[in-house]
N, C-alpha and C. Protein backbone atom coordinates (compact mmCIF):
# COMPACT_ATOMS: atom_id res chain seq x y z
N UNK A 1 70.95 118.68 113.36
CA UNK A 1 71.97 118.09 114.20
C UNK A 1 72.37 116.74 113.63
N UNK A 2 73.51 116.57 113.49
CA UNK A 2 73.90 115.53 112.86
C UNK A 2 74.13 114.12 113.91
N UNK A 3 73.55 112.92 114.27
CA UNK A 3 73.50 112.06 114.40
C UNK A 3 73.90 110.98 113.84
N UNK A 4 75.39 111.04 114.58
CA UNK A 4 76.17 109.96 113.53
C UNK A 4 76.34 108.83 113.51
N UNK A 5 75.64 108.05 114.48
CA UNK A 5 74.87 106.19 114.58
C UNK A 5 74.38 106.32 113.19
N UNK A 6 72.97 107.34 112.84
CA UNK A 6 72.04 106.73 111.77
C UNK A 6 73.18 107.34 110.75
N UNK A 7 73.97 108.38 110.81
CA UNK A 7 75.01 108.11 109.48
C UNK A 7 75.64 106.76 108.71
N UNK A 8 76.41 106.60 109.72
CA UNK A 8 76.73 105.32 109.97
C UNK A 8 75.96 104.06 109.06
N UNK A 9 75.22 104.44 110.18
CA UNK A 9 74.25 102.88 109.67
C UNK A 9 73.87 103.44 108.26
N UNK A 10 73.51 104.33 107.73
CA UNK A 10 73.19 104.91 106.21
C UNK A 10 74.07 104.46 105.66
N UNK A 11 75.51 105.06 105.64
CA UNK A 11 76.86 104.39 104.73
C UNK A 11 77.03 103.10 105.05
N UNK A 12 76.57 102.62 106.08
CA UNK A 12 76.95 101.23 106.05
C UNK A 12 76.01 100.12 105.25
N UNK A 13 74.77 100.45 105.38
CA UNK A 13 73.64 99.45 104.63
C UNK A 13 73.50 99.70 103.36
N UNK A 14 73.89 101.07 102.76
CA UNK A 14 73.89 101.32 101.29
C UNK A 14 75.04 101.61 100.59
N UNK A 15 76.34 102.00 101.16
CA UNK A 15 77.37 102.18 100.21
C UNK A 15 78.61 100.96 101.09
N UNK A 16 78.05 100.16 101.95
CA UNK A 16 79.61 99.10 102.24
C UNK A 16 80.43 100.04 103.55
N UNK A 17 80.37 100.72 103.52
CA UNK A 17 81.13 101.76 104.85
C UNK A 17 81.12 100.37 105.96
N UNK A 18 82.14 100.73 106.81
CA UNK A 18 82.24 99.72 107.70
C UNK A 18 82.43 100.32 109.31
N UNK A 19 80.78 100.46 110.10
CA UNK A 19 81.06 101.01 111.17
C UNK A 19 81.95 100.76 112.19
N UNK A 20 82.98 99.73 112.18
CA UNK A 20 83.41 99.35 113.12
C UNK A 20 84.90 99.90 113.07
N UNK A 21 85.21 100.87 111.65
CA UNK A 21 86.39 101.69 111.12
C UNK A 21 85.88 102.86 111.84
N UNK A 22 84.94 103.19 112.04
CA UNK A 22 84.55 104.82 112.97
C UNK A 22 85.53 104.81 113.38
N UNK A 23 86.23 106.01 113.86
CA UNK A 23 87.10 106.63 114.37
C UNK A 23 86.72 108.36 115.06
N UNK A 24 86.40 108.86 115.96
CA UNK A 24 86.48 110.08 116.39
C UNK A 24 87.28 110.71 116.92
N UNK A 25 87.42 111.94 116.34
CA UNK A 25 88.80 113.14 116.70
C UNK A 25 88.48 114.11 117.91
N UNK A 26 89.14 115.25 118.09
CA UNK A 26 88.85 115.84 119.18
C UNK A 26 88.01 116.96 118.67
N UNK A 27 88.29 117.64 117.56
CA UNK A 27 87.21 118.30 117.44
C UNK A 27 85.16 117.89 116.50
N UNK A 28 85.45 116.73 117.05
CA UNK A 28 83.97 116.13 116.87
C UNK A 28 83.78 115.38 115.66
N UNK A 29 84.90 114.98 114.60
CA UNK A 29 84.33 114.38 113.47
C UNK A 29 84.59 113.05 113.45
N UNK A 30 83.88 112.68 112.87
CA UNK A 30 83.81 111.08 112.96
C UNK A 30 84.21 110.77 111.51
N UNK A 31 85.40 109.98 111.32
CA UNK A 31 85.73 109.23 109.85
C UNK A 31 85.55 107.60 110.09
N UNK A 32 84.38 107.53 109.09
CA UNK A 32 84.39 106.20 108.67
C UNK A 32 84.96 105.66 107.43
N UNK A 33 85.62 104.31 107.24
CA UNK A 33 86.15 103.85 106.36
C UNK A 33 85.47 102.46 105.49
N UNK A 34 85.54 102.69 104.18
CA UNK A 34 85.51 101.33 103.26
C UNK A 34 86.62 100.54 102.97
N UNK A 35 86.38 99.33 102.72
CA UNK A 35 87.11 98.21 102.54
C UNK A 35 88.53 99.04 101.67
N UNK A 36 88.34 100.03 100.70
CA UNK A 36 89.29 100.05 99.79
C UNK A 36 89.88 101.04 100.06
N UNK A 37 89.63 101.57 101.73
CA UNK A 37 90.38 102.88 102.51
C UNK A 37 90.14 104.39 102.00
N UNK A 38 88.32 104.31 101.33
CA UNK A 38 88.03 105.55 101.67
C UNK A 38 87.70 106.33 102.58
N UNK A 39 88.00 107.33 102.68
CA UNK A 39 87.74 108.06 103.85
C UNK A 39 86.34 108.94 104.25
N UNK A 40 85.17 108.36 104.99
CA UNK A 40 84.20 109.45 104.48
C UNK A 40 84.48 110.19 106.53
N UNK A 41 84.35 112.08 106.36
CA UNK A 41 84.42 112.18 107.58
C UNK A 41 82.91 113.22 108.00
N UNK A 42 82.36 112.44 108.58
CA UNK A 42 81.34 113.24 109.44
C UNK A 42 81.44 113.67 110.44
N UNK A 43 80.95 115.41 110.14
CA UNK A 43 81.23 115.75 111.15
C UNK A 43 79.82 117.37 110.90
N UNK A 44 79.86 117.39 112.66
CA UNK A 44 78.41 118.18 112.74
C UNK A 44 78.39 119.89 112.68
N UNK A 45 77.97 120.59 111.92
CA UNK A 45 78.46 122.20 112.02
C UNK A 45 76.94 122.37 113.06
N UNK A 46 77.54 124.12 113.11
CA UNK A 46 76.54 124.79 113.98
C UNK A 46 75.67 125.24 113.26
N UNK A 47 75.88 125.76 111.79
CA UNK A 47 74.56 125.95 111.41
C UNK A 47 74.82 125.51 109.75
N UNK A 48 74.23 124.54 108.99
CA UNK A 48 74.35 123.84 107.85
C UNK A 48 74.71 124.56 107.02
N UNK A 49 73.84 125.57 106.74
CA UNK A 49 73.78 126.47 105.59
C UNK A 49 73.57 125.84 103.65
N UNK A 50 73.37 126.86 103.04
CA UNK A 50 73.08 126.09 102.11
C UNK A 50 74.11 125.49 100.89
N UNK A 51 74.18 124.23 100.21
CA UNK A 51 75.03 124.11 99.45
C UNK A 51 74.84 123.92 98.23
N UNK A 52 75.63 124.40 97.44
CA UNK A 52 75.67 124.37 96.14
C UNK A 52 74.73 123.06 94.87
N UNK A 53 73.51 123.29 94.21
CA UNK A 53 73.37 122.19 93.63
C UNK A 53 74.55 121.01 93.10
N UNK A 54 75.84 121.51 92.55
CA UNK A 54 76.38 121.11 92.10
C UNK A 54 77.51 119.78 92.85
N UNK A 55 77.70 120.49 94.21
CA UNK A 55 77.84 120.07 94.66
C UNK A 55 77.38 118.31 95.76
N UNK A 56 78.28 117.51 95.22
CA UNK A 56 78.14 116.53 95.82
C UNK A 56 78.97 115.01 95.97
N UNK A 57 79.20 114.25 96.15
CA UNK A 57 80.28 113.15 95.72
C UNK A 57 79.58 111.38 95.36
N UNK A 58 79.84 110.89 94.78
CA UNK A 58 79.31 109.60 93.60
C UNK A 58 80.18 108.64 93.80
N UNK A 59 79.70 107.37 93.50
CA UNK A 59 80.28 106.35 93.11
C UNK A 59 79.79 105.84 91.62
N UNK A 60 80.97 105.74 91.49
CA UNK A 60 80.93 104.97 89.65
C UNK A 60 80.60 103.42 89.61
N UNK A 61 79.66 102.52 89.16
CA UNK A 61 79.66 101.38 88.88
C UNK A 61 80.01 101.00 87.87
N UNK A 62 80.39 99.37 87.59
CA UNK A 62 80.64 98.93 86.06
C UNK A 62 79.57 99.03 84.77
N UNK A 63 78.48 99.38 85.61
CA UNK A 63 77.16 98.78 84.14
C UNK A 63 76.17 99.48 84.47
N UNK A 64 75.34 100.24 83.39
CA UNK A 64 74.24 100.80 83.83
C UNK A 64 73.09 99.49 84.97
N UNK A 65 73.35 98.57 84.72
CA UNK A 65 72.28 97.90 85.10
C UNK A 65 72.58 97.81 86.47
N UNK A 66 74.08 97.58 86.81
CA UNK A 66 74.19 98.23 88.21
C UNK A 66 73.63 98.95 88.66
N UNK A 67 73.69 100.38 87.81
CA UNK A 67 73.01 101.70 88.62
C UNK A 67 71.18 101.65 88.86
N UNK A 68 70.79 100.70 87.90
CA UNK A 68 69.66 100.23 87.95
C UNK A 68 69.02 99.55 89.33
N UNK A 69 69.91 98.64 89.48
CA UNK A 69 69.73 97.54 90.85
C UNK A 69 69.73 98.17 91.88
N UNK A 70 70.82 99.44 91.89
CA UNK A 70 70.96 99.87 93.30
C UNK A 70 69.69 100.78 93.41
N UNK A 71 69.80 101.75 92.30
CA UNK A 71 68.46 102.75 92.23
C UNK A 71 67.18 102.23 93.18
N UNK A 72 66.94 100.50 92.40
CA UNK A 72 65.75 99.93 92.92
C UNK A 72 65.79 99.23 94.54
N UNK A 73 67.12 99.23 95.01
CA UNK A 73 67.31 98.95 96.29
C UNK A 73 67.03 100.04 97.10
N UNK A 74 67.73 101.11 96.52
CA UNK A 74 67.55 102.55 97.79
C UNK A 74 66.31 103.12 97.96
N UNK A 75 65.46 102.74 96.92
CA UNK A 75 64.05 103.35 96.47
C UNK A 75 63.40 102.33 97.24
N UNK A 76 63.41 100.92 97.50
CA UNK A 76 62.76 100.18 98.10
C UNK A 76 63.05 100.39 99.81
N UNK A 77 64.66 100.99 99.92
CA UNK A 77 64.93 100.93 101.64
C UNK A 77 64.41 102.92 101.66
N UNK A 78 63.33 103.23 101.17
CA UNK A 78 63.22 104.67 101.43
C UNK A 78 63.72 106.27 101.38
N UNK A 79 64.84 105.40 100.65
CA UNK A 79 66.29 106.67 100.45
C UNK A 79 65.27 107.53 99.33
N UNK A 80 65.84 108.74 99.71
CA UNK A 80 65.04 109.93 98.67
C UNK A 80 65.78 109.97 97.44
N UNK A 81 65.39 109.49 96.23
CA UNK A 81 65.72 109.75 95.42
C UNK A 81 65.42 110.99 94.33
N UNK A 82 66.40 112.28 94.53
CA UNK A 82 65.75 113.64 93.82
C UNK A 82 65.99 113.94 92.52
N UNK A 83 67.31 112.78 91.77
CA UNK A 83 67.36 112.69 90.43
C UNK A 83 67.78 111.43 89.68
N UNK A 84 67.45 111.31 88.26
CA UNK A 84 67.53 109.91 87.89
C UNK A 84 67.72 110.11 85.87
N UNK A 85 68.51 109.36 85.40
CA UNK A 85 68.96 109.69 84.58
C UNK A 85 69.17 108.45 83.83
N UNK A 86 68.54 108.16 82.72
CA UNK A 86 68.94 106.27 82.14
C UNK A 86 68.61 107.17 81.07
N UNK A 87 70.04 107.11 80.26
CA UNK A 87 70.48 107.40 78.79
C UNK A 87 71.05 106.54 77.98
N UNK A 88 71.82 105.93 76.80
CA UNK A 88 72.23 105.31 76.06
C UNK A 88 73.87 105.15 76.44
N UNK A 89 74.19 105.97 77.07
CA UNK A 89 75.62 106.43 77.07
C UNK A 89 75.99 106.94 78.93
N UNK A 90 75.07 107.05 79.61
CA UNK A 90 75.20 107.45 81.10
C UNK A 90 73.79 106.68 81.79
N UNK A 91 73.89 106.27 82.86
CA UNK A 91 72.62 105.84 83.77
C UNK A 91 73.21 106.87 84.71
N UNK A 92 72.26 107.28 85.69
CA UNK A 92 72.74 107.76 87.32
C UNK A 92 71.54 108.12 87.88
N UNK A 93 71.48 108.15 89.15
CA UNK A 93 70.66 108.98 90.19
C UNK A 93 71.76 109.43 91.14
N UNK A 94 70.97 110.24 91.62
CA UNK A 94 71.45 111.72 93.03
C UNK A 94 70.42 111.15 94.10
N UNK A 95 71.24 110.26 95.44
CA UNK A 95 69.83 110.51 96.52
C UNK A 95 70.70 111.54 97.48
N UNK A 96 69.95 111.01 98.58
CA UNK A 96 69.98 112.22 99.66
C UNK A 96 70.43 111.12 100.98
N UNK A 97 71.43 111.77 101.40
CA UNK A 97 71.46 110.74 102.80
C UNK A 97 71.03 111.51 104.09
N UNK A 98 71.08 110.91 105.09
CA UNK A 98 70.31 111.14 106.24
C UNK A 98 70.16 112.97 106.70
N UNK A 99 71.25 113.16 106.29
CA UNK A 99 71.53 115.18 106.58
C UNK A 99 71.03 115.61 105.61
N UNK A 100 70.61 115.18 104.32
CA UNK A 100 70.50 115.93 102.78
C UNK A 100 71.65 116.14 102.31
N UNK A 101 72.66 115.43 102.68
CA UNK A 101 73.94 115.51 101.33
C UNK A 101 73.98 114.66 100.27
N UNK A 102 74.16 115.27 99.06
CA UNK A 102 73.76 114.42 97.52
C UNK A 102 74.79 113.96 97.47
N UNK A 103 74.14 112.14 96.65
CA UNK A 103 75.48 111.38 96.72
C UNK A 103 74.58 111.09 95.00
N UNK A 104 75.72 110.73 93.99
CA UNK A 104 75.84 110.17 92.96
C UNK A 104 76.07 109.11 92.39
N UNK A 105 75.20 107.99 91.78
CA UNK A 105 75.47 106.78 91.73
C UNK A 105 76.01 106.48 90.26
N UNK A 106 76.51 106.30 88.78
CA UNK A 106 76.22 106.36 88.16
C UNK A 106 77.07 105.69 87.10
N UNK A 107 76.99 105.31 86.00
CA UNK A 107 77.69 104.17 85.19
C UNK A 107 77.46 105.34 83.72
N UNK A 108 79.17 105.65 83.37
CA UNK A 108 79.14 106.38 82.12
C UNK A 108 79.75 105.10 81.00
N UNK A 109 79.57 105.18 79.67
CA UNK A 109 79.99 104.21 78.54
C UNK A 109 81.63 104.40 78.74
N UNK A 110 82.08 105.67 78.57
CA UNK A 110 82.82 105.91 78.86
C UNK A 110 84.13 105.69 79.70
N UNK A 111 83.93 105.63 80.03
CA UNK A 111 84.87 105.38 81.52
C UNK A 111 84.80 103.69 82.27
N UNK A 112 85.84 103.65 82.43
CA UNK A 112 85.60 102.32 83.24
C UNK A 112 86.44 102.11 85.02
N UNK A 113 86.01 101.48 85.57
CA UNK A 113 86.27 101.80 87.20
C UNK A 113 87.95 101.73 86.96
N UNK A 114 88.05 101.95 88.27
CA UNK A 114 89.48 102.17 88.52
C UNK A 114 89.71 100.96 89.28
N UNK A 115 90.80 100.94 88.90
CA UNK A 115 91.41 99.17 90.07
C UNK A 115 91.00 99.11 91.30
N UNK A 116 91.13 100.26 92.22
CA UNK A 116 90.94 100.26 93.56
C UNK A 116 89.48 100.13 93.97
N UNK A 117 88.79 100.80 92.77
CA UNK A 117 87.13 100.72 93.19
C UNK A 117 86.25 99.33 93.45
N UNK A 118 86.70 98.19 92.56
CA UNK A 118 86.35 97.12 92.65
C UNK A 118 86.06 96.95 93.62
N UNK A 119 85.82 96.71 94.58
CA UNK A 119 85.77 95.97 96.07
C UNK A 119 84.28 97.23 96.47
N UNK A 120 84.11 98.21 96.83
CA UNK A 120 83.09 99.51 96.89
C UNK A 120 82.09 98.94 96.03
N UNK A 121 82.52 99.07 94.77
CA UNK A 121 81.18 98.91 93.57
C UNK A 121 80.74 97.78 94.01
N UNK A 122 81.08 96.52 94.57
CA UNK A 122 80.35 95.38 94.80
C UNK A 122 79.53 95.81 95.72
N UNK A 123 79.93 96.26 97.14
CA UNK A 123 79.06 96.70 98.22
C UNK A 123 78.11 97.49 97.37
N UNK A 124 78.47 98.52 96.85
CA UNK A 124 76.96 99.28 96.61
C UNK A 124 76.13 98.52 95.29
N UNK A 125 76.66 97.57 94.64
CA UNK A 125 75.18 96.90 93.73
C UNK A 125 74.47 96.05 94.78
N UNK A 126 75.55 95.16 95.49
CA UNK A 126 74.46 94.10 96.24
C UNK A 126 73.56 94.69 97.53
């Protein structure tokens, strides 16, 4: 059963989410919003079922050492961390938030943030 206070408070203490953007619809989902107007929407099914390993959604930071800091923050506030990855060319971990949906943290050489992300990536290093 999905309990969407401790959602909440999950996106809010580790990825910047801002509970006071909650918003609830009529058929039961709750969208919360970040500073840079993402949309995350929770909402509770009748029976979970199972989902795809592959499946899951991430935030990109500027620097592996970012992905480092946060790693060692979520690991210190108890968040399950089920994968972890520090390569030459990619850092990342996969935790688990309060339901078991995999979220992705991760800094490729490659790639660099997008304009809009700036403001997110700060919330989730500090």
């Amino acid at each position: 059963m999905l309990d969407v206070d401790r959602s909440k408070r999950f996106y809010a203490d580790h990825f910047g989410f801002d509970p006071a953007t909650a918003q609830r619809y009529a058929d039961g989902t709750v969208i919360i919003r970040n500073a840079d107007g993402f949309d995350l929407a929770l909402h509770e099914v009748d029976e979970p079922g199972q989902v795809p390993p592959f499946l899951h959604f991430g935030f990109r930071l500027p620097s592996g050492a970012d992905v480092r800091t946060a790693l060692a923050r979520l690991r210190a506030g108890t968040v399950e961390i089920i994968e972890h990855d520090d390569e030459p060319e990619m850092v990342s971990f996969k935790c688990l938030d309060p339901d078991g949906h995999r979220i992705e943290v991760y800094w490729e050489v490659q790639r660099a943030a997008l304009p809009g992300q700036r403001r997110l990536l700060r919330n989730v290093v500090t």
